[in-house]
Protein backbone atom coordinates (compact mmCIF):
# COMPACT_ATOMS: atom_id res chain seq x y z
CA UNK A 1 0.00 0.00 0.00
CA UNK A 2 0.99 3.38 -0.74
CA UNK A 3 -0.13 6.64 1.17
CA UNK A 4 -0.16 9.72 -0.78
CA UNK A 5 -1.21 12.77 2.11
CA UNK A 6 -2.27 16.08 1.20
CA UNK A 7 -4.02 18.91 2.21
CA UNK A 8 -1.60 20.41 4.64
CA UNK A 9 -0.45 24.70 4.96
CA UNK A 10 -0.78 27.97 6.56
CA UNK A 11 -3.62 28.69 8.14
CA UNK A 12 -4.36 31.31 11.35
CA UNK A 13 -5.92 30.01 14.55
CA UNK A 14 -9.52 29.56 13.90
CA UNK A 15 -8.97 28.06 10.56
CA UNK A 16 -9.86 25.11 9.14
CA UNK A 17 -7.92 22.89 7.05
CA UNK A 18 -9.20 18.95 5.42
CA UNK A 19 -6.13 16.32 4.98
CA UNK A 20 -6.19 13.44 2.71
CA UNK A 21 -4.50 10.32 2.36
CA UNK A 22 -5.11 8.76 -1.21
CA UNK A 23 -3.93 5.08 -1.17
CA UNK A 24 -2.90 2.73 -4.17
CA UNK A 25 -1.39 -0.72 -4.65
CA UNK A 26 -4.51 -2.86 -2.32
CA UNK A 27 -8.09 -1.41 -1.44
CA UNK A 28 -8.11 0.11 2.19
CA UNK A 29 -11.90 -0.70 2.71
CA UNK A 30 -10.80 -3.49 5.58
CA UNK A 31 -8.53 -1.43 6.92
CA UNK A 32 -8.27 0.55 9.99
CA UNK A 33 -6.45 3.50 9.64
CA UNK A 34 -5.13 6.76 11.41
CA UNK A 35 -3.71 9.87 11.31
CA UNK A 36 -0.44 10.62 13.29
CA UNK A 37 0.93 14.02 14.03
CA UNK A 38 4.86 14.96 14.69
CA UNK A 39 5.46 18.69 16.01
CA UNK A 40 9.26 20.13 15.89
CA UNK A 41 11.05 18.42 18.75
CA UNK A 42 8.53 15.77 20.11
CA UNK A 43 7.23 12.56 19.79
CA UNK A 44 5.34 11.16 16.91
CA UNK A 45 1.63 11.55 18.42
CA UNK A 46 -1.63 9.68 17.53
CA UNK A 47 -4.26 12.01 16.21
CA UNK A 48 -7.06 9.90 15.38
CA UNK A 49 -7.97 6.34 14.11
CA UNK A 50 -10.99 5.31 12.53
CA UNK A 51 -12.29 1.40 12.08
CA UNK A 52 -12.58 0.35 8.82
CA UNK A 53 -15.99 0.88 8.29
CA UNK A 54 -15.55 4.77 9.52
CA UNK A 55 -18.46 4.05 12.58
CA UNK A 56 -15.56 3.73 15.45
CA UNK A 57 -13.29 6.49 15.98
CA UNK A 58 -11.02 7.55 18.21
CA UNK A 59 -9.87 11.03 18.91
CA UNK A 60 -7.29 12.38 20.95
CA UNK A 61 -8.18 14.53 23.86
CA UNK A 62 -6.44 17.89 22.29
CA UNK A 63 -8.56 17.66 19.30
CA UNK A 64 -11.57 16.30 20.05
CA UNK A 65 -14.79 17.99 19.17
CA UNK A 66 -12.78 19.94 16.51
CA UNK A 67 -11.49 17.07 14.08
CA UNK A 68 -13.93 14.75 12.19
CA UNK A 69 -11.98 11.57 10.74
CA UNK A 70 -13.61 9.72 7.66
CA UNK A 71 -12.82 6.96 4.97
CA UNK A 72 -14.41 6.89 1.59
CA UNK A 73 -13.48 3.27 0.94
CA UNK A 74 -14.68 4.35 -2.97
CA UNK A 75 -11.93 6.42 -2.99
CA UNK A 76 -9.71 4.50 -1.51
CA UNK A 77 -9.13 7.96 0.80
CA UNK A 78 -9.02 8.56 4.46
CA UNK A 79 -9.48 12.14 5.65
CA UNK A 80 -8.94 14.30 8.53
CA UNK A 81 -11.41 17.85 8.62
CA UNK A 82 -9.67 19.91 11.17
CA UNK A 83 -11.65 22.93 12.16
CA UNK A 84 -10.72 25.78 14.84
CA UNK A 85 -6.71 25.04 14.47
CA UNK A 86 -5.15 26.21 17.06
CA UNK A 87 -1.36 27.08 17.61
CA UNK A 88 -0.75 23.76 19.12
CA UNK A 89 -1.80 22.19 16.10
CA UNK A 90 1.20 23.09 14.09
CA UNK A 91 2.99 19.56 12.67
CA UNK A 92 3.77 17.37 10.06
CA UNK A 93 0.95 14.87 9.74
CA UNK A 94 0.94 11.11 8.84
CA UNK A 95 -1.41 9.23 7.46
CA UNK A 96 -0.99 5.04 8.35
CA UNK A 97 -2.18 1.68 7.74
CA UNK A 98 -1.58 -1.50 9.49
CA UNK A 99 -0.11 -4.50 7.46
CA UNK A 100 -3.49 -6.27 7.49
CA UNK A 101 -7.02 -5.52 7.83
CA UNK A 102 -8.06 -4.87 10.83
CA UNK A 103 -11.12 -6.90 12.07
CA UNK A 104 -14.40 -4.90 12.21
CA UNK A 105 -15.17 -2.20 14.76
CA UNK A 106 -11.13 -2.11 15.51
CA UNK A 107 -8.48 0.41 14.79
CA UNK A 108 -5.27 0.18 16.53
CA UNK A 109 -3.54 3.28 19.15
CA UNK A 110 0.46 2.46 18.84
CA UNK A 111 2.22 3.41 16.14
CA UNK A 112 4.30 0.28 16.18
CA UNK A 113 0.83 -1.27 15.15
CA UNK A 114 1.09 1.34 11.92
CA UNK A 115 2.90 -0.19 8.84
CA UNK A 116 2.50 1.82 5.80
CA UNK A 117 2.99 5.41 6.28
CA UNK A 118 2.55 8.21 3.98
CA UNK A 119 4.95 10.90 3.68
CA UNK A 120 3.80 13.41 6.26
CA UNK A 121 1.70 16.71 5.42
CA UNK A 122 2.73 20.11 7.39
CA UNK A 123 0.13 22.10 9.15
CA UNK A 124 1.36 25.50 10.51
CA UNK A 125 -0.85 27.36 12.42
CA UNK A 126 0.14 31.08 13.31
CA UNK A 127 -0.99 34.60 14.17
């Protein structure tokens, strides 16, 4: 599988920006996937993961209520609407897929759990 991400730049707090992850080489529709994030001098973070069928979703506690993850399995494209950005939100974001499908309802939390990764997208968020 490769991750193509997108949909990453300058924006001012407030703003609202929508990532995408366009996959080729295998259909993504049984797989769980996530997004990552990776600001300047810290840890790769998880953002959100969504189950393969989009209905279970995980956010983490900085961004939710103001970041909707979704899959278009059609499209083979995951997603990542990110509305009120907020300074803390500035960071190269990953897209990821396991190396298998995940079974149904799941979506895993460790990156080490992540195998295919696309090539990272940079928000910057600034006044």
């Amino acid at each position: 599988v490769q991750l193509q991400a997108s949909g990453g730049g300058s924006v001012q707090p407030g703003d609202s920006l929508r990532l995408s992850c366009e996959a080729s080489g295998r259909t993504i529709s049984r797989y769980g996937m996530a997004w990552f994030r990776q600001a300047s001098g810290q840890e790769r973070e998880l953002v959100s993961a969504t189950s393969y069928s989009g209905l279970t979703t995980f956010y983490a506690a900085s961004v939710r209520g103001r970041f909707v993850i979704s899959k278009d399995n059609a499209k083979n494209t995951l997603y990542l609407q990110m509305d009120s950005l907020k300074l803390e939100d500035t960071a190269v974001y990953y897209c990821a897929a396991p190396r298998v499908p995940t079974v149904s309802g799941a979506y895993f939390t460790r990156s080490s759990d992540y195998y295919y990764w696309g090539q990272g997208t940079l928000v910057t968020v600034s006044s």
